[in-house]
N, C-alpha and C. Protein backbone atom coordinates (compact mmCIF):
# COMPACT_ATOMS: atom_id res chain seq x y z
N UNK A 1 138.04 41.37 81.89
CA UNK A 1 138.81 41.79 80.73
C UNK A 1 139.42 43.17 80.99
N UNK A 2 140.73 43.24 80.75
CA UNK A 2 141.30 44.92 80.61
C UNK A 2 141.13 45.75 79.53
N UNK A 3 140.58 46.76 80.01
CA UNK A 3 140.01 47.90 79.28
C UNK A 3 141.02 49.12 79.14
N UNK A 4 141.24 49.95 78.13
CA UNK A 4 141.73 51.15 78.13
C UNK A 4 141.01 52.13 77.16
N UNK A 5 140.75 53.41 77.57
CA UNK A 5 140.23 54.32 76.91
C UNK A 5 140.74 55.01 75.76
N UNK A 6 140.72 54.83 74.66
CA UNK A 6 141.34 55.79 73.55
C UNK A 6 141.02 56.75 72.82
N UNK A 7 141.37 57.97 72.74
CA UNK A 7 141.27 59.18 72.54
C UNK A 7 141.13 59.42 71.37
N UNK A 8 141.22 60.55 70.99
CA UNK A 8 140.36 60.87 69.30
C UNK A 8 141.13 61.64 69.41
N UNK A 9 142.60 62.23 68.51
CA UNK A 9 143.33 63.07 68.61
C UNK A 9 143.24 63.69 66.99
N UNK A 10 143.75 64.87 66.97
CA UNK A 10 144.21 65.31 65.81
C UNK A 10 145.19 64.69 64.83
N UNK A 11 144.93 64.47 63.55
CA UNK A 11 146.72 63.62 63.05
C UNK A 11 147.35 64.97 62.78
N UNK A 12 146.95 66.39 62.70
CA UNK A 12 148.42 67.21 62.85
C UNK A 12 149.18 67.69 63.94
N UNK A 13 150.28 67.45 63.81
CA UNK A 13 151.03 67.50 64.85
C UNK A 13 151.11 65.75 65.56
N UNK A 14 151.16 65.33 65.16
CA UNK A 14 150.83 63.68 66.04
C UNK A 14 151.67 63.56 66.59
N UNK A 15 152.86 64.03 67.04
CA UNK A 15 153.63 63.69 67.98
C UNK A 15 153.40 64.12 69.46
N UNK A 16 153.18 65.71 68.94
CA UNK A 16 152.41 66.94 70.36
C UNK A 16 151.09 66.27 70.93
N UNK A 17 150.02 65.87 69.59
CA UNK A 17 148.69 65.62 70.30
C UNK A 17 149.26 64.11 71.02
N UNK A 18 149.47 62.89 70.72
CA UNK A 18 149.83 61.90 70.84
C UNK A 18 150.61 61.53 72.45
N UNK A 19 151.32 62.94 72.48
CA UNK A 19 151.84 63.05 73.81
C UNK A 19 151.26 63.67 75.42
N UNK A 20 150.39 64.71 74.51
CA UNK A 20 149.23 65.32 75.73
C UNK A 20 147.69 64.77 75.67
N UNK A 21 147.58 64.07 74.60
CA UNK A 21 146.22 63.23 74.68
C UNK A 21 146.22 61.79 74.98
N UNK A 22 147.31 61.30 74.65
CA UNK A 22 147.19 59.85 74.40
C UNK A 22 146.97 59.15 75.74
N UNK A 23 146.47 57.84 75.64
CA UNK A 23 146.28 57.50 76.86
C UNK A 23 147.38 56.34 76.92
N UNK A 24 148.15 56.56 78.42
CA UNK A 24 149.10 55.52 78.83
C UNK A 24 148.98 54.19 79.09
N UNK A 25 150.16 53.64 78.69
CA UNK A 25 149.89 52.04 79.12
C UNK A 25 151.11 51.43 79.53
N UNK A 26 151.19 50.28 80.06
CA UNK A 26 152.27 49.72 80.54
C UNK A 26 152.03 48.02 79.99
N UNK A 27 153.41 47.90 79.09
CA UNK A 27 153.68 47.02 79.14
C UNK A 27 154.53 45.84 79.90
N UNK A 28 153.97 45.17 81.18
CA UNK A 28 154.61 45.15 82.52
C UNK A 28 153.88 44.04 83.12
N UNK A 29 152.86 42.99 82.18
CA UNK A 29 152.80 41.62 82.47
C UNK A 29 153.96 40.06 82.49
N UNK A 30 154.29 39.85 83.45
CA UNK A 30 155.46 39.15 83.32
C UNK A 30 154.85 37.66 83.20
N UNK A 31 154.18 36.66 82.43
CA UNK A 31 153.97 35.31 82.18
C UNK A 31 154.25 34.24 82.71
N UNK A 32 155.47 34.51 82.64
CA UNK A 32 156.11 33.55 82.77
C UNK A 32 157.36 33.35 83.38
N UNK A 33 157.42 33.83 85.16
CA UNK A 33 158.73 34.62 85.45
C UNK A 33 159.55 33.32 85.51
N UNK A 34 159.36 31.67 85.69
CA UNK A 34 160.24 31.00 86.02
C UNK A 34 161.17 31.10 85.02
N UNK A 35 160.41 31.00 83.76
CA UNK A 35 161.44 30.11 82.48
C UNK A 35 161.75 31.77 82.33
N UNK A 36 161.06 32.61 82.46
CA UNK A 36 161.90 34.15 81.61
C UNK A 36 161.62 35.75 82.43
N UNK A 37 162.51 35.86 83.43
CA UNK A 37 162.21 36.44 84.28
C UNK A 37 162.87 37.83 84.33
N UNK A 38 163.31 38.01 83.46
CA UNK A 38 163.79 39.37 82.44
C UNK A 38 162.44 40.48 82.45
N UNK A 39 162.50 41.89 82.62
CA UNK A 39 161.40 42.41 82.49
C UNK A 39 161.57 43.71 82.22
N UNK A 40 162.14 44.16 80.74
CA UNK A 40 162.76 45.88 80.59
C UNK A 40 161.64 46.50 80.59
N UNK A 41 161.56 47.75 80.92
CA UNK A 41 160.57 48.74 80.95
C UNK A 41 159.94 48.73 79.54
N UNK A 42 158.90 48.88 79.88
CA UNK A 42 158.24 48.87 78.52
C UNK A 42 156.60 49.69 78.58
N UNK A 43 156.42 51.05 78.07
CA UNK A 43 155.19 51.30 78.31
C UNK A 43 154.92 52.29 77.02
N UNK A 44 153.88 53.20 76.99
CA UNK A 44 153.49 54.21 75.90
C UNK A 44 152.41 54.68 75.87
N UNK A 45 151.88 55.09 74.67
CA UNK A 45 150.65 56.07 74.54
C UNK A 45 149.72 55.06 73.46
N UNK A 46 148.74 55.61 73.58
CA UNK A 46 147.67 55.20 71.81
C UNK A 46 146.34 56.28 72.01
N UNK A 47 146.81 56.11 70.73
CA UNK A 47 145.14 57.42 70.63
C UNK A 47 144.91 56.87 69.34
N UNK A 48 143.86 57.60 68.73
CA UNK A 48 143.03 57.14 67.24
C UNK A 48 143.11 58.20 66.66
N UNK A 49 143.21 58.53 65.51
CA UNK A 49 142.49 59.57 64.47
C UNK A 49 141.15 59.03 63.81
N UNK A 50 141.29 60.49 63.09
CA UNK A 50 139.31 59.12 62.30
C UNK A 50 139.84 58.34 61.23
N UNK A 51 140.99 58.33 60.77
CA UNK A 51 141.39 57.07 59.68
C UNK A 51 142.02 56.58 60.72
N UNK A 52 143.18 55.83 61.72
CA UNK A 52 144.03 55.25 61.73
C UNK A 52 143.75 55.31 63.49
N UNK A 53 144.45 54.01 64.06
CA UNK A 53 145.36 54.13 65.44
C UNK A 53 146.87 53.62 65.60
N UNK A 54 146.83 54.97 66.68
CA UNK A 54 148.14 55.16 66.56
C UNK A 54 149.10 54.64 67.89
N UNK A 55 149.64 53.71 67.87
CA UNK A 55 150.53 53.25 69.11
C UNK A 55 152.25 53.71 69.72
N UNK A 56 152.24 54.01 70.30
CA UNK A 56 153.98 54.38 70.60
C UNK A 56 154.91 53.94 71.90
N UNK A 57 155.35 53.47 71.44
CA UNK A 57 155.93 52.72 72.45
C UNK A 57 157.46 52.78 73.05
N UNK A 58 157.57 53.35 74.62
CA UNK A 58 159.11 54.19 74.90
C UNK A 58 159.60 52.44 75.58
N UNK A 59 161.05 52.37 75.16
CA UNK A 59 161.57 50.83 75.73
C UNK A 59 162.87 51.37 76.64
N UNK A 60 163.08 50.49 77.76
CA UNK A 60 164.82 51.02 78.19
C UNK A 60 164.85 49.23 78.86
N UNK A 61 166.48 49.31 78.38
CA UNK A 61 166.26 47.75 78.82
C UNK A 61 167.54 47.50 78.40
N UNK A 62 167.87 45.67 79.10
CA UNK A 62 169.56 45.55 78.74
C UNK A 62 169.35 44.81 76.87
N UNK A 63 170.03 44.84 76.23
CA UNK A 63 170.35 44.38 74.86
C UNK A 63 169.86 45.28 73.98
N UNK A 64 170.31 45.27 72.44
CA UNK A 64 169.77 45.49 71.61
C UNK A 64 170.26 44.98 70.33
N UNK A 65 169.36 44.14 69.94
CA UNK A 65 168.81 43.31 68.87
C UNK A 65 167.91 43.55 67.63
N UNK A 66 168.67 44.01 66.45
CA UNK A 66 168.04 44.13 65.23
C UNK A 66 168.92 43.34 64.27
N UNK A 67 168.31 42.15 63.94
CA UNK A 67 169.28 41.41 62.81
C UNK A 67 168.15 41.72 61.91
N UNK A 68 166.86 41.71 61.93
CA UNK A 68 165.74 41.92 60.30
C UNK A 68 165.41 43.23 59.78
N UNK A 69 166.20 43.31 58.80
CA UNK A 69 165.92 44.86 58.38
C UNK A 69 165.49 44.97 57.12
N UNK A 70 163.85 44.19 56.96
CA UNK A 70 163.25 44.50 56.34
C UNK A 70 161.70 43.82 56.51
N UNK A 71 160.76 44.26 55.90
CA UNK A 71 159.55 44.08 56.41
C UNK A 71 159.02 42.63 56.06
N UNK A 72 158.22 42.10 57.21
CA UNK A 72 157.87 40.60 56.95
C UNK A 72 159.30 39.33 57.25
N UNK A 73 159.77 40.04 58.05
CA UNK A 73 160.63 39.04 58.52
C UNK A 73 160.37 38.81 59.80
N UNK A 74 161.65 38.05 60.40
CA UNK A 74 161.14 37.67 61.69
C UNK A 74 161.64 38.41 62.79
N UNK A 75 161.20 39.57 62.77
CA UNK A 75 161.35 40.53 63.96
C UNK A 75 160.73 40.20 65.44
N UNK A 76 160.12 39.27 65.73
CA UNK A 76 160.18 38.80 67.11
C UNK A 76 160.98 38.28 67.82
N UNK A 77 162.38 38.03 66.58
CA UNK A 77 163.47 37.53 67.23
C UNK A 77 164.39 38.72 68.03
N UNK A 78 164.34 40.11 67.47
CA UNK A 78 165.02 41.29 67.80
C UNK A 78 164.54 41.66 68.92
N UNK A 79 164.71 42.83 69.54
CA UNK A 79 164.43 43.65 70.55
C UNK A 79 162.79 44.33 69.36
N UNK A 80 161.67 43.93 70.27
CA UNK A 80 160.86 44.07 69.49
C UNK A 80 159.49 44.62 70.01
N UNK A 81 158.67 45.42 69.50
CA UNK A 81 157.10 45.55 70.28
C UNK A 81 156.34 45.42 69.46
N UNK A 82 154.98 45.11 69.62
CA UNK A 82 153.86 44.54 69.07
C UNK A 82 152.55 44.94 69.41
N UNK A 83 151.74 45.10 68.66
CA UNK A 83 150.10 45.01 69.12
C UNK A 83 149.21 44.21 68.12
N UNK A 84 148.58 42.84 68.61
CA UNK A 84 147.69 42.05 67.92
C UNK A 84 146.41 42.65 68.31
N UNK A 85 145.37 42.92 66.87
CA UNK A 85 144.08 43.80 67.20
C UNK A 85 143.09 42.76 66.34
N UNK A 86 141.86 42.66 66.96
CA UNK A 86 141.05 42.20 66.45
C UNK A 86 139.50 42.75 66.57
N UNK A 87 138.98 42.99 65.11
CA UNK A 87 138.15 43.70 65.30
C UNK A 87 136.72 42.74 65.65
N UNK A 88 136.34 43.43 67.20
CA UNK A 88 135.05 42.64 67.93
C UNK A 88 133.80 41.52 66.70
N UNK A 89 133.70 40.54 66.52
CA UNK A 89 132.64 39.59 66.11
C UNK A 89 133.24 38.99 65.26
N UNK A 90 134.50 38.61 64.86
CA UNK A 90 135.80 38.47 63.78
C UNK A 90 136.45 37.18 64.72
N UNK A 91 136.21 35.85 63.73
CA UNK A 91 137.36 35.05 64.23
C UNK A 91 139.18 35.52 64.28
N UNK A 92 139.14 36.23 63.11
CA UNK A 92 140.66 36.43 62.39
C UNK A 92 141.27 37.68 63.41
N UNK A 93 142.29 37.51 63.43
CA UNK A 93 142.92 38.72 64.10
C UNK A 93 144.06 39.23 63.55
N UNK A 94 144.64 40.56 63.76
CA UNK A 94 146.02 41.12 62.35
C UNK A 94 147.02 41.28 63.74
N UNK A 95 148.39 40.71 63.73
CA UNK A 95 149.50 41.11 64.64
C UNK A 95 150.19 41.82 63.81
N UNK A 96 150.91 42.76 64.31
CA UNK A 96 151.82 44.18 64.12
C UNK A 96 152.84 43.57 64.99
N UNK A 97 154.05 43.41 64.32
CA UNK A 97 155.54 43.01 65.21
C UNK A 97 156.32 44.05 64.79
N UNK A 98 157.10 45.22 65.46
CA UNK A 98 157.91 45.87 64.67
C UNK A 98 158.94 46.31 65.41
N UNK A 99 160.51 46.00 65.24
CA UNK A 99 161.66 46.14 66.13
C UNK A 99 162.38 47.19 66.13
N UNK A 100 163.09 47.16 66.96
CA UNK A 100 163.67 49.15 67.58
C UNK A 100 164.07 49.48 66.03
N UNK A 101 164.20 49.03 64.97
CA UNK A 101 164.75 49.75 63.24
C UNK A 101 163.67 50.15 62.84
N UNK A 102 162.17 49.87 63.19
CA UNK A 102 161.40 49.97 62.58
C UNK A 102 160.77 49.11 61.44
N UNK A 103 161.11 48.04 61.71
CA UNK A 103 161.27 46.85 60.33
C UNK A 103 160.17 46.42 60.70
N UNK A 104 158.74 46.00 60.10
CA UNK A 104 157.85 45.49 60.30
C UNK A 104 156.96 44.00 60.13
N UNK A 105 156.31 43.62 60.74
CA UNK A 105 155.79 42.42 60.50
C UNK A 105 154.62 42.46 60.74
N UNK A 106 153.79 41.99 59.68
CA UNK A 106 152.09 42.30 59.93
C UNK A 106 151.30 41.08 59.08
N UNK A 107 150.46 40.80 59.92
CA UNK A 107 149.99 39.05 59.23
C UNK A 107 148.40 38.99 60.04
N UNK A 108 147.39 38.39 59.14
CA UNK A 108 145.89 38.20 59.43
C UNK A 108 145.92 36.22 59.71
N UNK A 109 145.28 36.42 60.27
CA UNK A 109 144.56 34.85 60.26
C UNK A 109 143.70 34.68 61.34
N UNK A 110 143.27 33.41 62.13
CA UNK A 110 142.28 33.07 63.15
C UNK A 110 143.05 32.56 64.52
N UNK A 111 144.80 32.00 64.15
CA UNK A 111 145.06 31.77 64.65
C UNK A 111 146.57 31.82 64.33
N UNK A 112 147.35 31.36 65.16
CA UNK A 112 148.88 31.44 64.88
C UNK A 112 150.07 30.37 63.59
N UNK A 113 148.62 29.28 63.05
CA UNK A 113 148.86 28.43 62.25
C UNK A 113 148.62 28.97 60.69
N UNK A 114 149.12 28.71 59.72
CA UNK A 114 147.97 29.44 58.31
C UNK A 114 148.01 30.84 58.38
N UNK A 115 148.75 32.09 59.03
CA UNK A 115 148.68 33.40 58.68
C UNK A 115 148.73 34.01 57.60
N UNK A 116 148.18 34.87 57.27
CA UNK A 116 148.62 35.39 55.79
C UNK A 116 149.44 36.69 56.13
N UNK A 117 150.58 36.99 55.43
CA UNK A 117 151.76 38.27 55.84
C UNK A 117 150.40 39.25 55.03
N UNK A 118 150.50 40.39 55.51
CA UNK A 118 150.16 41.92 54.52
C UNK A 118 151.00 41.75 53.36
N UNK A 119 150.67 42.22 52.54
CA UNK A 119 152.07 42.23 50.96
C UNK A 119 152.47 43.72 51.42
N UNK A 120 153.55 44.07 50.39
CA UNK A 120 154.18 45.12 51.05
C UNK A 120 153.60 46.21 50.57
N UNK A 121 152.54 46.45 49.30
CA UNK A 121 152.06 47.22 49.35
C UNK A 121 150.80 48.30 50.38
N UNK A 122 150.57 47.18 51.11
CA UNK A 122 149.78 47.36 52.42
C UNK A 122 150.59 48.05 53.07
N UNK A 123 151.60 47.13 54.14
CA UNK A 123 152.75 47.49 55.07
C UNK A 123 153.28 48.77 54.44
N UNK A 124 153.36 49.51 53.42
CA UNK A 124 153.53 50.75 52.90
C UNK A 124 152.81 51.99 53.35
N UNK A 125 151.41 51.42 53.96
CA UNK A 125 150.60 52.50 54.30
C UNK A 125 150.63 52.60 56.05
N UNK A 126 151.20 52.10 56.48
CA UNK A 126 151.65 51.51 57.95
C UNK A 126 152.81 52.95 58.37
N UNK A 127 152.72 54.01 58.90
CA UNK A 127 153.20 55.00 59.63
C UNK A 127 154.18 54.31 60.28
N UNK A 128 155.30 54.67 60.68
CA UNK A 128 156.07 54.32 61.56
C UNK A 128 157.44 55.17 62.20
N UNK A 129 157.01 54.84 63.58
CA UNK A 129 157.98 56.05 64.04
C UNK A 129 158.89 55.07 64.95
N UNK A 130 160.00 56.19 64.88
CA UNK A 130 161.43 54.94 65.58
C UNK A 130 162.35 56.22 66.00
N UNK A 131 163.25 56.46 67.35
CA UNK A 131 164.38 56.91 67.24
C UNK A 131 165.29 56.35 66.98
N UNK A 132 165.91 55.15 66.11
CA UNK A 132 167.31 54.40 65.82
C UNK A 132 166.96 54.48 64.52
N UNK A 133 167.72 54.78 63.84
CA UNK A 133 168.30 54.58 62.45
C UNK A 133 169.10 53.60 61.94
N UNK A 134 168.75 52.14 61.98
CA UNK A 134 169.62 50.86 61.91
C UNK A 134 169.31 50.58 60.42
N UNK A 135 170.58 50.59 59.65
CA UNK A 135 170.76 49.67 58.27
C UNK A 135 171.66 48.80 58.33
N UNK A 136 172.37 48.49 59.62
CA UNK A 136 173.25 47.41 58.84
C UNK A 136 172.62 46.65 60.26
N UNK A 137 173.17 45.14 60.58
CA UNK A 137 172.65 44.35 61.75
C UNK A 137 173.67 44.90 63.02
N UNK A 138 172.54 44.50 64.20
CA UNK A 138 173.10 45.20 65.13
C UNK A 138 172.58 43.73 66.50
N UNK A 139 173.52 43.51 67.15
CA UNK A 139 173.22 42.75 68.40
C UNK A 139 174.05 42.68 69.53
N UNK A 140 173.24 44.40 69.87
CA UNK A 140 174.49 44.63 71.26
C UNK A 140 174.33 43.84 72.78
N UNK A 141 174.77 42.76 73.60
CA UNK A 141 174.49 42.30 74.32
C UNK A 141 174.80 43.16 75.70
N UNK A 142 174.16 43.04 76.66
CA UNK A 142 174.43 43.75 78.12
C UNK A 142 173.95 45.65 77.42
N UNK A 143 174.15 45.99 78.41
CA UNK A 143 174.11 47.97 78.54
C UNK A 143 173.03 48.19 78.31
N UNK A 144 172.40 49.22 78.71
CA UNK A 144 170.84 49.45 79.26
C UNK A 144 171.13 50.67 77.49
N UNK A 145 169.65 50.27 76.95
CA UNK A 145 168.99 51.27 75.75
C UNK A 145 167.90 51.26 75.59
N UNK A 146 168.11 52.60 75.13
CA UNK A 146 166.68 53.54 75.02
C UNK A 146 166.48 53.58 73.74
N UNK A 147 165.04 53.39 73.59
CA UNK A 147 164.41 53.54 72.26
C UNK A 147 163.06 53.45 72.24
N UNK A 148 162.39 54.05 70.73
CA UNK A 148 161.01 54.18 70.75
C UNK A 148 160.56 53.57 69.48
N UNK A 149 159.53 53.13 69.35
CA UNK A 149 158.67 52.87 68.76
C UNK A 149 157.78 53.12 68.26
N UNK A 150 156.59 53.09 66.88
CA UNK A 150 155.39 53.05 67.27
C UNK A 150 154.69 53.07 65.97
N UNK A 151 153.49 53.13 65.81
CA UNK A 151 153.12 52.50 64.66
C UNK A 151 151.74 53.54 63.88
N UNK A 152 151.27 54.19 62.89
CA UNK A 152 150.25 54.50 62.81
C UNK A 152 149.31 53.02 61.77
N UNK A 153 148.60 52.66 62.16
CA UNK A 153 147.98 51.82 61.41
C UNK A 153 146.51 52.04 60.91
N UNK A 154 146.10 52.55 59.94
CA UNK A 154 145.12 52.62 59.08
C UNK A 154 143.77 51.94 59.43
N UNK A 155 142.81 51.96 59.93
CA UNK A 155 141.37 51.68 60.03
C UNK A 155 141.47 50.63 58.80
N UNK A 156 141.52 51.07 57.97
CA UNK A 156 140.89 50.35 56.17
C UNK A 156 142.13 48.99 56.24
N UNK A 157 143.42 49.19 56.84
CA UNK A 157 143.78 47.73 57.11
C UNK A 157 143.33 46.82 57.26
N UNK A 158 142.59 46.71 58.70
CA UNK A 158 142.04 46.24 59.20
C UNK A 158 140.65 46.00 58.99
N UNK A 159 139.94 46.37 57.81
CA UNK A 159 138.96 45.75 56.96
C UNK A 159 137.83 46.98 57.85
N UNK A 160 138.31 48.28 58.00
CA UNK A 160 137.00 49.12 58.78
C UNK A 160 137.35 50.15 57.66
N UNK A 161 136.09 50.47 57.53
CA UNK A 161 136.49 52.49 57.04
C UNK A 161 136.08 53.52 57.83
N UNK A 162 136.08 53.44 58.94
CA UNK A 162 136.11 54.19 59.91
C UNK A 162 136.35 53.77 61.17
N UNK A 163 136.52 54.16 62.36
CA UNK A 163 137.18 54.43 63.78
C UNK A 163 135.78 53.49 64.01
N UNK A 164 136.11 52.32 64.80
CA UNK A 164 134.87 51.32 65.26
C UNK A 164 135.05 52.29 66.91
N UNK A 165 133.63 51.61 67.63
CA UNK A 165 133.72 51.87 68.63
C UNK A 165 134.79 50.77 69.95
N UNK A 166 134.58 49.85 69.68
CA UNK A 166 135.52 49.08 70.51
C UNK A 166 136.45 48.43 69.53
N UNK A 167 137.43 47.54 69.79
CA UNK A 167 138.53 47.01 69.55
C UNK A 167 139.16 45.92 70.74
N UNK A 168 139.19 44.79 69.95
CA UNK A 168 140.16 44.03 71.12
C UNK A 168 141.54 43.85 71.14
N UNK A 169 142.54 43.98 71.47
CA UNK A 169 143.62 43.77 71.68
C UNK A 169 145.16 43.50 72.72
N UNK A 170 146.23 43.29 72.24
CA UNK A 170 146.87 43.00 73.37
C UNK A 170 148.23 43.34 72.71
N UNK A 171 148.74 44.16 73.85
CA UNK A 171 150.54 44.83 73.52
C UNK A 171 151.23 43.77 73.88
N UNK A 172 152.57 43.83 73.45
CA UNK A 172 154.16 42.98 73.28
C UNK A 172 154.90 43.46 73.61
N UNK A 173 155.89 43.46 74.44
CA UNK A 173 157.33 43.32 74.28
C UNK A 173 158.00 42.01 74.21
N UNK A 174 158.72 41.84 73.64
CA UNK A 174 159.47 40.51 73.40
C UNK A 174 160.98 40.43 72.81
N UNK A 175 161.51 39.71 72.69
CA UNK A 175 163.12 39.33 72.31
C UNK A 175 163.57 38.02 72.17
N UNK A 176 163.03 37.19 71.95
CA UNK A 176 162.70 35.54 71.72
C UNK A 176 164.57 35.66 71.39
N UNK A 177 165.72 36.07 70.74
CA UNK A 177 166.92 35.89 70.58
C UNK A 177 167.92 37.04 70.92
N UNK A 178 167.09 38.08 71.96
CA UNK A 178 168.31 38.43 72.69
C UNK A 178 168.91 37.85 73.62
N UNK A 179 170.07 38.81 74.25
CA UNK A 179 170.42 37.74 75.24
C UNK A 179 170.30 37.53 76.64
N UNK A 180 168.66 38.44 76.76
CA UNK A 180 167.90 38.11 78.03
C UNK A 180 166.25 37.94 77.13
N UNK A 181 166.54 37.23 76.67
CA UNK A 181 164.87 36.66 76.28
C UNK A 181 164.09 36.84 76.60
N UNK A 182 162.51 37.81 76.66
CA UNK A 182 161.77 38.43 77.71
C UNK A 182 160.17 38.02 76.94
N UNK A 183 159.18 38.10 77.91
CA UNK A 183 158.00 38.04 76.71
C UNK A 183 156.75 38.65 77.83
N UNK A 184 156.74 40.32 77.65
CA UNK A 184 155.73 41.18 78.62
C UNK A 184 154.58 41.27 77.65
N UNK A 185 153.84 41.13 78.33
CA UNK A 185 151.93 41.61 77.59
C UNK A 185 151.74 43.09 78.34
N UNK A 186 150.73 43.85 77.91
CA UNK A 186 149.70 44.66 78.70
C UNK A 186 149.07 43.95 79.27
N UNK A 187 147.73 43.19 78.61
CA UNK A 187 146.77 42.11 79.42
C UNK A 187 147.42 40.85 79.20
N UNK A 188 146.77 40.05 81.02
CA UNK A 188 147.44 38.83 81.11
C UNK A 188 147.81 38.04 80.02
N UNK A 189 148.40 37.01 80.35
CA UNK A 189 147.95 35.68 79.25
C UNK A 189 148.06 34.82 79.95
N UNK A 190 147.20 33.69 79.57
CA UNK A 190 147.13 32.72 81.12
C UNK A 190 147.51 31.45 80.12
N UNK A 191 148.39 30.87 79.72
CA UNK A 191 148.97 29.90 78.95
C UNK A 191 150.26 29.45 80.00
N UNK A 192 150.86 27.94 79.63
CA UNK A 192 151.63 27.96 80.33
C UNK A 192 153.10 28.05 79.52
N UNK A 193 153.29 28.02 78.79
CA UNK A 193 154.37 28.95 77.93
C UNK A 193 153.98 29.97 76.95
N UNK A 194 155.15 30.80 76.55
CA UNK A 194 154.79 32.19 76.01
C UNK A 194 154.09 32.16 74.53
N UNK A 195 152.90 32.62 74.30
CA UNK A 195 152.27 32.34 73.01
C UNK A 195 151.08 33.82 73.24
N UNK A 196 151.50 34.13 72.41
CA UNK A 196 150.97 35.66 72.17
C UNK A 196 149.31 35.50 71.43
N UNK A 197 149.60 34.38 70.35
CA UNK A 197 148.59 34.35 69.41
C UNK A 197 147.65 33.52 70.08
N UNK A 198 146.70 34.30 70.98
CA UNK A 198 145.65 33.78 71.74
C UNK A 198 144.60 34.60 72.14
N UNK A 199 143.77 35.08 71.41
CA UNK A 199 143.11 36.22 71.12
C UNK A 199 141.85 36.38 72.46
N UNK A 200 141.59 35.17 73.04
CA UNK A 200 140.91 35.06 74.08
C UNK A 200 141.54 35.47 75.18
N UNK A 201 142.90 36.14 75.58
CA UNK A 201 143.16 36.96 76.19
C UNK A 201 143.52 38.54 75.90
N UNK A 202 142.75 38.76 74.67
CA UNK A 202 143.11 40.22 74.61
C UNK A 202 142.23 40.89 75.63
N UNK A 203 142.43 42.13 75.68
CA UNK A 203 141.84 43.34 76.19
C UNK A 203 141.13 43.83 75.40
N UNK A 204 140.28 45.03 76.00
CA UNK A 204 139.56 45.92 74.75
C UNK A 204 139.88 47.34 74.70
N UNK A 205 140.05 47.82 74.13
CA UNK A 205 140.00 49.42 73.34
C UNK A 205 138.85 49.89 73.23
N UNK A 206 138.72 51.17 74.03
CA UNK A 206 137.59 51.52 74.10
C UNK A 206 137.67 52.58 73.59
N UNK A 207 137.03 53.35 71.91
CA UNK A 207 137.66 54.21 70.93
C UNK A 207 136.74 55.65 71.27
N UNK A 208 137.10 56.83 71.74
CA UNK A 208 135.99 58.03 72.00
C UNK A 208 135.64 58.41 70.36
């Protein structure tokens, strides 16, 4: 199983601590190179506070794709990143989908069938950081862009009131309707087409 260490940072300043504490990752598992052999850079930071963890994610890559600009839609279709977390002895697991606008998608269940969305009063308490400012739809095809991501997500979301010691999970990049279709993990996935919602290949988070 892939492991990464996560840090205990300050939440003031979270951009400064986030950047000199956080621990790096690369999103740079390719699945499935026959059918989708597309692979934009994709990597970032995560650290924890004692309420929340916090993910960020730097992208450069050809397209950019934001048609959902608003929360609980289907942002896996956009230029998009993700982290599905499940907390260790828990059938159910919560995916976080959220695209270069910042538009979010967040849903519990056991499996990829029957999810339940967050209501939006939840997704309200969901931090989120983005350099693009997109309100109207945007689907630029070809030319290499830069953008960031990233998410603070709340402990008490996720049914904890405090910073657990481990965590399982697994990062995203994806674009299911741009117009190089891509689908990178952090940890493997050993399926033979792209299906994210498979919790028996996450990784673990290992929380200081």
């Amino acid at each position: 199983m892939k492991t990464l260490n996560i840090p205990l940072i300050s939440a003031d300043d979270l951009d400064t601590a986030l950047e000199t504490k956080g621990a790096s990752f690369k999103v740079d598992q390719i699945g499935w190179p026959e059918a989708f052999p597309y692979a934009p850079f994709c990597a970032g930071r995560i650290a924890h506070t004692d309420k929340a963890l916090v993910v960020d994610f730097r992208v450069s890559g050809l397209d950019l794709r934001v048609q959902n600009l608003q929360d609980n839609g289907r942002s896996w279709e956009d230029s998009t990143c993700e982290i599905f977390i499940q907390v260790p002895g828990r059938e159910d697991y919560y995916n976080f989908e959220v695209n270069a606008g910042g538009y979010l998608l967040a849903a519990n269940g056991p499996g990829r069938e029957g999810r339940t969305k967050l209501p939006e009063e939840v997704l309200a308490k969901v931090g989120r950081i983005r350099s693009l400012n997109i309100h109207e739809p945007v689907d630029n095809k070809g030319g290499i862009w830069n953008w960031r991501v990233g998410l603070v997500i709340p402990f008490e979301i996720i049914g904890l009131s405090e910073a657990p010691a481990t965590l399982r999970a697994n990062m995203y990049k994806c674009g299911d309707l741009t117009a190089h279709p891509h689908y990178l993990s952090w940890a493997p996935v050993g399926t033979p087409k792209p299906d994210f919602h498979r919790p028996e290949f996450f990784g673990e988070l290992i929380l200081a």
